[in-house]
Protein backbone atom coordinates (compact mmCIF):
# COMPACT_ATOMS: atom_id res chain seq x y z
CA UNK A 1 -23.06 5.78 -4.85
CA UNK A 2 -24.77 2.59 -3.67
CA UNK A 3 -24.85 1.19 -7.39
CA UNK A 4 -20.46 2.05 -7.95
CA UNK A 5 -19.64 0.42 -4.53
CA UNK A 6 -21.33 -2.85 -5.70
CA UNK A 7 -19.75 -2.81 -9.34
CA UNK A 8 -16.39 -1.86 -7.53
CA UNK A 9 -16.92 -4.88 -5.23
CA UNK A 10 -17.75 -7.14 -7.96
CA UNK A 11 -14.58 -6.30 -9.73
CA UNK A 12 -11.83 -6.21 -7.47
CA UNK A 13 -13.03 -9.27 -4.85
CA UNK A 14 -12.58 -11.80 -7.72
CA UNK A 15 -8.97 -9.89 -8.42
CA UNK A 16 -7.60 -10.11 -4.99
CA UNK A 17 -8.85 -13.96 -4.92
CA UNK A 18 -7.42 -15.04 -7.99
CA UNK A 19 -4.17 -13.35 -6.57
CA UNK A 20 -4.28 -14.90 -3.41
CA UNK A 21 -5.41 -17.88 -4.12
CA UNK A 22 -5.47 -18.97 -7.66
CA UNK A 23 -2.04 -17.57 -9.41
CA UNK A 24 0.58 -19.58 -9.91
CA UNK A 25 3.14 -17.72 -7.75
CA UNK A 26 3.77 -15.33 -5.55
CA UNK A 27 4.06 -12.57 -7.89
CA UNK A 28 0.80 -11.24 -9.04
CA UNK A 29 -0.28 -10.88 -5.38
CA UNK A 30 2.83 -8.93 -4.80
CA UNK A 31 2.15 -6.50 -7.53
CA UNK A 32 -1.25 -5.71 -6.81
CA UNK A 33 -0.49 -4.90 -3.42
CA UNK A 34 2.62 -3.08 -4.50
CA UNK A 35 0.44 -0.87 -7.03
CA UNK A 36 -2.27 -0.10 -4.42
CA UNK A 37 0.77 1.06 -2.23
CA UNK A 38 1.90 3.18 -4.95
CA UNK A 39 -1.25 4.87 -5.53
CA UNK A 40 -1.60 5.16 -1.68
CA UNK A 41 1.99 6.72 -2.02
CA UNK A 42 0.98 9.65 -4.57
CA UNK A 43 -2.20 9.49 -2.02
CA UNK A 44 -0.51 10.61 0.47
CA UNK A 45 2.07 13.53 -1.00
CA UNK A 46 -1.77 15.01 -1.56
CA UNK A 47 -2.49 15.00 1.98
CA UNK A 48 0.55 16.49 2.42
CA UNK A 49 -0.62 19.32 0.09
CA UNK A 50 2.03 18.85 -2.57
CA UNK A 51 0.83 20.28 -5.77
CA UNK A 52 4.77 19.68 -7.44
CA UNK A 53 4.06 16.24 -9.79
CA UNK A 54 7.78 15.40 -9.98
CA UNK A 55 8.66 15.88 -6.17
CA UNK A 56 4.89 13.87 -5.67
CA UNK A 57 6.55 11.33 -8.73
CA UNK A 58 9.65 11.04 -6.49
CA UNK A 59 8.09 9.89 -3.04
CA UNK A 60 6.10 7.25 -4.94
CA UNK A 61 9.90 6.54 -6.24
CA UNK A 62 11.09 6.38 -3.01
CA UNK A 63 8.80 4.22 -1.54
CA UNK A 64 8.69 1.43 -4.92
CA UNK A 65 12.85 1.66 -4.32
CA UNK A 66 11.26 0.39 -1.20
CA UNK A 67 9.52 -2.31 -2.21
CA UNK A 68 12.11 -3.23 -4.81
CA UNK A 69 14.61 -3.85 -1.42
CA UNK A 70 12.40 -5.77 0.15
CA UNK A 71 11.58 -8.46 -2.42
CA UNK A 72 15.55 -8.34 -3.18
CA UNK A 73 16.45 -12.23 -1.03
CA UNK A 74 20.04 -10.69 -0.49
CA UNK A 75 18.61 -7.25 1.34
CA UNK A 76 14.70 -8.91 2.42
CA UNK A 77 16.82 -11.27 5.65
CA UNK A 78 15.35 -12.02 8.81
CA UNK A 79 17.20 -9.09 10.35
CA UNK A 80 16.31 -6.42 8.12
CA UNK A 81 12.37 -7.51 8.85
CA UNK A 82 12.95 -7.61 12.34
CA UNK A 83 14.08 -4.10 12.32
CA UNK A 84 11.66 -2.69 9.78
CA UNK A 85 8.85 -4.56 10.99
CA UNK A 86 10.30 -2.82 15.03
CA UNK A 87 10.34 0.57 13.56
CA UNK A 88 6.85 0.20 12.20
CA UNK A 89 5.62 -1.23 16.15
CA UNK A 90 7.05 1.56 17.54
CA UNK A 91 5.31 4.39 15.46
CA UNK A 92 2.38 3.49 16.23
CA UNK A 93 2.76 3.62 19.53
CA UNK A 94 4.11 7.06 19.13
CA UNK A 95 1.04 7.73 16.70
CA UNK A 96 -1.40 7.00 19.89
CA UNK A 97 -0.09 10.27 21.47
CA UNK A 98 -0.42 12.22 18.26
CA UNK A 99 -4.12 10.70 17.77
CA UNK A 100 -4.99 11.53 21.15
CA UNK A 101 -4.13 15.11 21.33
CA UNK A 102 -5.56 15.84 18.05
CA UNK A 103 -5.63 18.82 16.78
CA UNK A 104 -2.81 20.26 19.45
CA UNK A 105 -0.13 17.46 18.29
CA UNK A 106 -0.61 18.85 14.34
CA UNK A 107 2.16 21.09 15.63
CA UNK A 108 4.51 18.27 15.43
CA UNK A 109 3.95 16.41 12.91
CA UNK A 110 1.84 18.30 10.56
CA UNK A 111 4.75 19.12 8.17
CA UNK A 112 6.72 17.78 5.37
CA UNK A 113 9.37 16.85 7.33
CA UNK A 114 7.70 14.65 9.87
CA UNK A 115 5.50 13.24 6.80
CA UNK A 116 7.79 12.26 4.51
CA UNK A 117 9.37 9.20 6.64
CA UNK A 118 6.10 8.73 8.11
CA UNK A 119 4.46 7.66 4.70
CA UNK A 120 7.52 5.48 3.87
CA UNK A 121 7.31 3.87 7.78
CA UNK A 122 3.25 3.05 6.57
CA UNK A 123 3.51 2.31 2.98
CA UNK A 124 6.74 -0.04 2.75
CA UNK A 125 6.21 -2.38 6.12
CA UNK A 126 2.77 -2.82 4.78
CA UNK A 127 3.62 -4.15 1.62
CA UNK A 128 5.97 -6.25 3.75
CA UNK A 129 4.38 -7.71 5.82
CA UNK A 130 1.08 -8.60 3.53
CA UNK A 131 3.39 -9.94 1.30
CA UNK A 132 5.88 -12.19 3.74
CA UNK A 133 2.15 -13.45 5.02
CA UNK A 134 0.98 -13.98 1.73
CA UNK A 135 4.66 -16.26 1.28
CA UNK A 136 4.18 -18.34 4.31
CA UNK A 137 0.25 -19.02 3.72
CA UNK A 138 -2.79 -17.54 1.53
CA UNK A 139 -4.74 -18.30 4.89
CA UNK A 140 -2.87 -16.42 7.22
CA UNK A 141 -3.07 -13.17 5.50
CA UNK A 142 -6.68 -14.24 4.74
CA UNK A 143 -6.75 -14.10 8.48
CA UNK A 144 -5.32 -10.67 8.65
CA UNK A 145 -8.04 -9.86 6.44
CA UNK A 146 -10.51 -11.41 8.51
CA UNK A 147 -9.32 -9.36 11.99
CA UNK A 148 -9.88 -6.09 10.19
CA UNK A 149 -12.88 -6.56 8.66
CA UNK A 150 -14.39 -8.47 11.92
CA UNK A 151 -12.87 -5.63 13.69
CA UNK A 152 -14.65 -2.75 11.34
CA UNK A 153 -17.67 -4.55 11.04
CA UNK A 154 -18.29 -5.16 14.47
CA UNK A 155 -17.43 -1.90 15.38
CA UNK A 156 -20.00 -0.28 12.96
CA UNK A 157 -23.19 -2.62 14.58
CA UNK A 158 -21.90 -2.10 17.72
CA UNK A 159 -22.00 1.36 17.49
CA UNK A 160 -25.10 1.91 15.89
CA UNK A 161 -26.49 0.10 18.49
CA UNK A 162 -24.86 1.30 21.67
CA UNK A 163 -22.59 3.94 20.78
CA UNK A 164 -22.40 6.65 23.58
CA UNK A 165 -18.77 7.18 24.05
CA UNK A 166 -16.56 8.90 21.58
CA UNK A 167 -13.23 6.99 21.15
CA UNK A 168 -11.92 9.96 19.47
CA UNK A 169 -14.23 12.59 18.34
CA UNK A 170 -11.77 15.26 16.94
CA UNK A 171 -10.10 12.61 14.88
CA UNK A 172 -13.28 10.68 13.69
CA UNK A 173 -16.20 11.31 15.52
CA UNK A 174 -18.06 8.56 14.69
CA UNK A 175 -16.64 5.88 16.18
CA UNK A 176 -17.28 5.00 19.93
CA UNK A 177 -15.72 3.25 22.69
CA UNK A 178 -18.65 0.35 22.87
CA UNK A 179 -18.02 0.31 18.60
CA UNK A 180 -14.45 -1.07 19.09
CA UNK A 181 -15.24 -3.15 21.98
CA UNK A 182 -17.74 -5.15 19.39
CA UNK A 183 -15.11 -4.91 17.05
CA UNK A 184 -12.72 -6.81 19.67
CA UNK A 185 -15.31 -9.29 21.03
CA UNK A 186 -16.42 -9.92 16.96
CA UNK A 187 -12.78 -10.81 15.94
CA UNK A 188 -12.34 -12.70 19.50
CA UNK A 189 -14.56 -15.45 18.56
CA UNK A 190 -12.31 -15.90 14.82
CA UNK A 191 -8.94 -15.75 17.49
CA UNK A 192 -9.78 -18.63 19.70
CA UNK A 193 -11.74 -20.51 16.39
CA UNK A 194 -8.55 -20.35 14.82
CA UNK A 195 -6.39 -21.02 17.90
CA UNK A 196 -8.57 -24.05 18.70
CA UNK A 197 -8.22 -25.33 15.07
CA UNK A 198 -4.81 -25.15 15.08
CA UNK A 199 -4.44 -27.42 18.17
CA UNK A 200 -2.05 -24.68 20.08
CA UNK A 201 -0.35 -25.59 23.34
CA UNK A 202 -1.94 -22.80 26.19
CA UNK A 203 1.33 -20.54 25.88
CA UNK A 204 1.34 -20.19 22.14
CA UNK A 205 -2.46 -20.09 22.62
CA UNK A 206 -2.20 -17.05 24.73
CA UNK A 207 0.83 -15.91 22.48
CA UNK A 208 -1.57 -15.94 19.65
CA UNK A 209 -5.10 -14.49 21.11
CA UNK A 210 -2.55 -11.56 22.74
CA UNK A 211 -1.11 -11.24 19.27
CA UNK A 212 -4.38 -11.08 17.25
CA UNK A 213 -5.38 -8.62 19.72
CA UNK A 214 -2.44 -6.43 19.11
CA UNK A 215 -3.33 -6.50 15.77
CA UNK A 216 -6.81 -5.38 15.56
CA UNK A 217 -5.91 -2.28 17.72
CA UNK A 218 -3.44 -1.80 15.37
CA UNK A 219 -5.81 -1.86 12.61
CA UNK A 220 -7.93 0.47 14.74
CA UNK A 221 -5.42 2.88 14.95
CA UNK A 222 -4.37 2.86 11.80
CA UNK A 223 -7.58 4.05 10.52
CA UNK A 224 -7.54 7.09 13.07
CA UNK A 225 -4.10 8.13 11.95
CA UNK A 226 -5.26 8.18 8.30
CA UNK A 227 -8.25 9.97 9.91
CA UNK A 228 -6.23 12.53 11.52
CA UNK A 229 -4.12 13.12 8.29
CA UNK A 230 -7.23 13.58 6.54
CA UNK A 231 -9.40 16.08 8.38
CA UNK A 232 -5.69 18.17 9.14
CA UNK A 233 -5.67 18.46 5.64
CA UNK A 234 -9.72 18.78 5.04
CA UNK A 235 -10.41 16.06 2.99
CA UNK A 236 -12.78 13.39 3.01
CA UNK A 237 -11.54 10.76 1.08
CA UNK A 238 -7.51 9.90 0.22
CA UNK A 239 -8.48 9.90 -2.94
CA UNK A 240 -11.05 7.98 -5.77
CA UNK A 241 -9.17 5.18 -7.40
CA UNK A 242 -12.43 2.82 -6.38
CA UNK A 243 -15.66 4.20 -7.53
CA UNK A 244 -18.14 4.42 -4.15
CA UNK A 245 -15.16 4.12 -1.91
CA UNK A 246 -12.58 6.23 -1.87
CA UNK A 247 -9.01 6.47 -2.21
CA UNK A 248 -6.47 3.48 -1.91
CA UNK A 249 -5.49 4.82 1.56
CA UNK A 250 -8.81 4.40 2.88
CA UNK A 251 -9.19 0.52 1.82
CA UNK A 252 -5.22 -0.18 3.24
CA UNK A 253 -5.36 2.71 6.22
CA UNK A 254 -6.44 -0.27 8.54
CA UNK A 255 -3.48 -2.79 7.25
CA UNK A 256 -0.72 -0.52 7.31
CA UNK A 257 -0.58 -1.19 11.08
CA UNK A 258 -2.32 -4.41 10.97
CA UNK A 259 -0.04 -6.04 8.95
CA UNK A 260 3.36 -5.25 10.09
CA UNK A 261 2.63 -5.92 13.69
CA UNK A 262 0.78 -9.35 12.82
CA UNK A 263 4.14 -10.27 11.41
CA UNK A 264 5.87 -8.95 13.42
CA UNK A 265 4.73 -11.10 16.30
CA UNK A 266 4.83 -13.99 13.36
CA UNK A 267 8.22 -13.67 13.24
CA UNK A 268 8.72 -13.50 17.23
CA UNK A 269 6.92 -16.36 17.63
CA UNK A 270 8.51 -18.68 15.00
CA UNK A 271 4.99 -18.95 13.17
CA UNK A 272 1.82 -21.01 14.42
């Protein structure tokens, strides 16, 4: 297991660098996030326990018809964001109720119906927002990056070391209270690094800790909703595209709320 995460690692860290960084355009990025959203899309018609191939083949249509809109300049406008990237902000709030009374809320939303615009709602602002961050700077979705890793990473020493509290323990029960609160204090020290390198005034300052912070609970919840999908439909893993780590939806389960509310707030805020 040990020996595929590390050859996984070594392949696709160089790919996503050369994409972000060294590529000519914009485009290669874009398509390697738009084909890990499309294996996270026939992902997800799994966890949905679809065994049909062509109705599974036509919500990974749905959502690239998706991604096709939004790289389209006439359809991808301001307004259009602001309203995708507002319908993505408020399902998650919604999803804190539904992660919180886990396994009682599976009523609700444990069906095709409810599922169906809930994978497009995670799957297509993702790809948005990652990719409208990607447009205004390499860094700043670097930085996106760098909130949900700090956030998962601190989390995992913090909870191996003081872990008592379960944050949710029907959804995931290994992650603790004290594991996202060194998660939050990990990524705090990047916020105000960044905020101090970038010379803000104290408003945007506060605008921009506040919105950081936003974002890693995003990211937090977005890997208990995955979570919750996963276990309601007794599964481990989304899936094994990557050898030694799963499925695409558990390396983007974190950024599908991350991103969208980071630029979100972007947006709001005019940029940084």
């Amino acid at each position: 297991m040990l020996k595929e995460r590390v050859l996984t690692a070594l392949i696709l860290i160089p790919l996503v660098l050369w994409c972000i960084f060294g590529a000519a355009t914009k485009v290669p990025f874009a398509a390697f996030a738009g084909a890990i959203v499309l294996v996270g899309a026939w992902e997800w018609t799994a966890l949905m326990s679809w065994s049909n191939k062509v109705a599974r083949g036509g919500f990974v249509a749905a959502v690239g018809a998706g991604l096709i809109a939004m790289s389209i300049p006439a359809l991808a406008i301001a307004e259009v964001k602001y309203t995708l990237y507002a319908i993505s902000a408020i399902f998650w709030l919604i999803a804190v109720r539904g992660v919180v009374f886990y396994p009682e809320s599976a009523v609700v939303w444990a069906k095709s119906a409810v599922l169906v615009p809930v994978g497009l709602i995670l799957l297509v602002p993702a790809w948005t927002g990652l990719t409208d961050l990607h447009r205004v700077s390499p860094w700043w979705l670097m930085y996106v990056f760098a909130l949900v890793w700090g956030a998962d990473t601190g989390a995992y020493f913090a909870g191996r070391a003081l872990g008592k509290n379960k944050l949710a323990p029907k959804v995931s029960p290994g992650k603790t209270i004290e594991g996202m609160i060194g998660g939050l204090l990990t990524t705090g020290i990047l916020m105000v690094a960044v905020a101090i390198y970038r010379d803000l005034p104290v408003i945007r300052f506060a605008a921009f800790i506040g919105l950081s912070l936003f974002t890693v609970l995003a990211s937090v919840l977005g890997d208990l909703v995955e979570s919750m999908v996963k276990r309601q439909a007794g599964v481990k893993d989304s899936g094994s595209i990557f050898p030694g780590h799963g499925g695409a939806l558990d390396r983007i389960d974190s950024l599908t709320a991350a991103a969208p509310v980071f630029a979100l707030g972007w947006l709001l805020a005019g940029g940084f």
